[in-house]
Protein backbone atom coordinates (compact mmCIF):
# COMPACT_ATOMS: atom_id res chain seq x y z
CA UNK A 1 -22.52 -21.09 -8.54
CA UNK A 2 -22.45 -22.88 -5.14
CA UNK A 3 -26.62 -22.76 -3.85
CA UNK A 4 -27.02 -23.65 -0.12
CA UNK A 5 -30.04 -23.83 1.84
CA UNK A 6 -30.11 -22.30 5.01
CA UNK A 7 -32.32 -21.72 8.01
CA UNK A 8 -33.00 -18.80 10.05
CA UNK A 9 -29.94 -17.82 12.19
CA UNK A 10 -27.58 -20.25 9.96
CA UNK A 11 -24.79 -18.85 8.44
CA UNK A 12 -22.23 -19.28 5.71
CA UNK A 13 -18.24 -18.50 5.53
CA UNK A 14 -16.61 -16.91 2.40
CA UNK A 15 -12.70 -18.07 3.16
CA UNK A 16 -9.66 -16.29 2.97
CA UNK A 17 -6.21 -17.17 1.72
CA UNK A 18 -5.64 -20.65 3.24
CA UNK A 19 -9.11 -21.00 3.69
CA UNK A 20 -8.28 -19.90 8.00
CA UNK A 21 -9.83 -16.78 8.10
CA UNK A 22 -12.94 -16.10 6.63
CA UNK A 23 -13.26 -12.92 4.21
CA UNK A 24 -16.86 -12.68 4.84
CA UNK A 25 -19.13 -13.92 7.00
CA UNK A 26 -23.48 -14.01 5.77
CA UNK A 27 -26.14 -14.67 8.39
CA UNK A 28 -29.94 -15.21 7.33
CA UNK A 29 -31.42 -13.04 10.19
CA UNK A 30 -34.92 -12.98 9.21
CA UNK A 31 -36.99 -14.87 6.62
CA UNK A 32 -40.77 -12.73 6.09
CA UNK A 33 -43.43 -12.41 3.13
CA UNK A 34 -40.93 -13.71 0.71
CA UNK A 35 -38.33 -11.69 1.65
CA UNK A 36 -34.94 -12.78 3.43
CA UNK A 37 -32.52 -10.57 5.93
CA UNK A 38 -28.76 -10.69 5.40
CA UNK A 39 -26.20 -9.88 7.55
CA UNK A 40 -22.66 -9.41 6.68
CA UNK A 41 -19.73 -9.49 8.28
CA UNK A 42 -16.20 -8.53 7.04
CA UNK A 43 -13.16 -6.84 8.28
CA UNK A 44 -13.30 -3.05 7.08
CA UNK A 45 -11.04 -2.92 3.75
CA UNK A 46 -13.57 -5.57 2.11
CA UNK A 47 -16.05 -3.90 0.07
CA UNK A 48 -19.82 -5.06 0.90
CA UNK A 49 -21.99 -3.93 -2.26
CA UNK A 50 -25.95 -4.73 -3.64
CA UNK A 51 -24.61 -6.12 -6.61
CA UNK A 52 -26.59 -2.72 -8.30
CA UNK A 53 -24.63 -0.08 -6.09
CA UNK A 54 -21.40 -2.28 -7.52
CA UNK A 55 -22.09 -2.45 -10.80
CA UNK A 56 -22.70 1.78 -10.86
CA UNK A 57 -19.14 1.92 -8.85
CA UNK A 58 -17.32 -0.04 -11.48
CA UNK A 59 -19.03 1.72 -14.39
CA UNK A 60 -18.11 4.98 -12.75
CA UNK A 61 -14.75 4.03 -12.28
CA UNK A 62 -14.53 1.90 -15.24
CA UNK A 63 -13.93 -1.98 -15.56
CA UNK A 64 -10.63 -2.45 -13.47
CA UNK A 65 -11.88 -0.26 -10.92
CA UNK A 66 -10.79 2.72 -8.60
CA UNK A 67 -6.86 3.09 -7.73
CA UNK A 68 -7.61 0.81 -4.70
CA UNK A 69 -10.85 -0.71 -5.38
CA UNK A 70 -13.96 0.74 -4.21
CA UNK A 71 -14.59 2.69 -0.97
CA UNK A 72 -14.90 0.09 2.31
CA UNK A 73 -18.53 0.53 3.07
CA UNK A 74 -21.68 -1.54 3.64
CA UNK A 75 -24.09 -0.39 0.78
């Protein structure tokens, strides 16, 4: 597990094959009572889960998945 500190505003690159173009892109847009804001940014055919709405999708679909992974929406 890679754990990276990062301020308001900051941001941090997931890369793609070649490491060029990034896969996803996560922005800390707000840090408040203990809580902190994400944002993510992808191209449309990645699939942006909670890790709970992802774990019901593969249990519904079992482990390997849906024909063509899971629907391309931010959850």
């Amino acid at each position: 597990m890679l754990v990276l500190t990062r301020k308001s505003q900051e941001a941090v690159v997931v890369g793609g094959p070649g490491g060029i173009e990034p896969l996803l892109k996560v922005t800390v847009l707000e840090i408040k009572a203990g809580k902190v804001r994400l944002g993510f940014e992808a191209e449309a055919e990645v699939p942006v889960h909670r890790w709970e709405v992802w774990e019901r999708i593969r249990a519904d679909h079992g482990a390997d998945g849906p024909a063509g992974g899971p629907p391309a929406t931010l959850a």
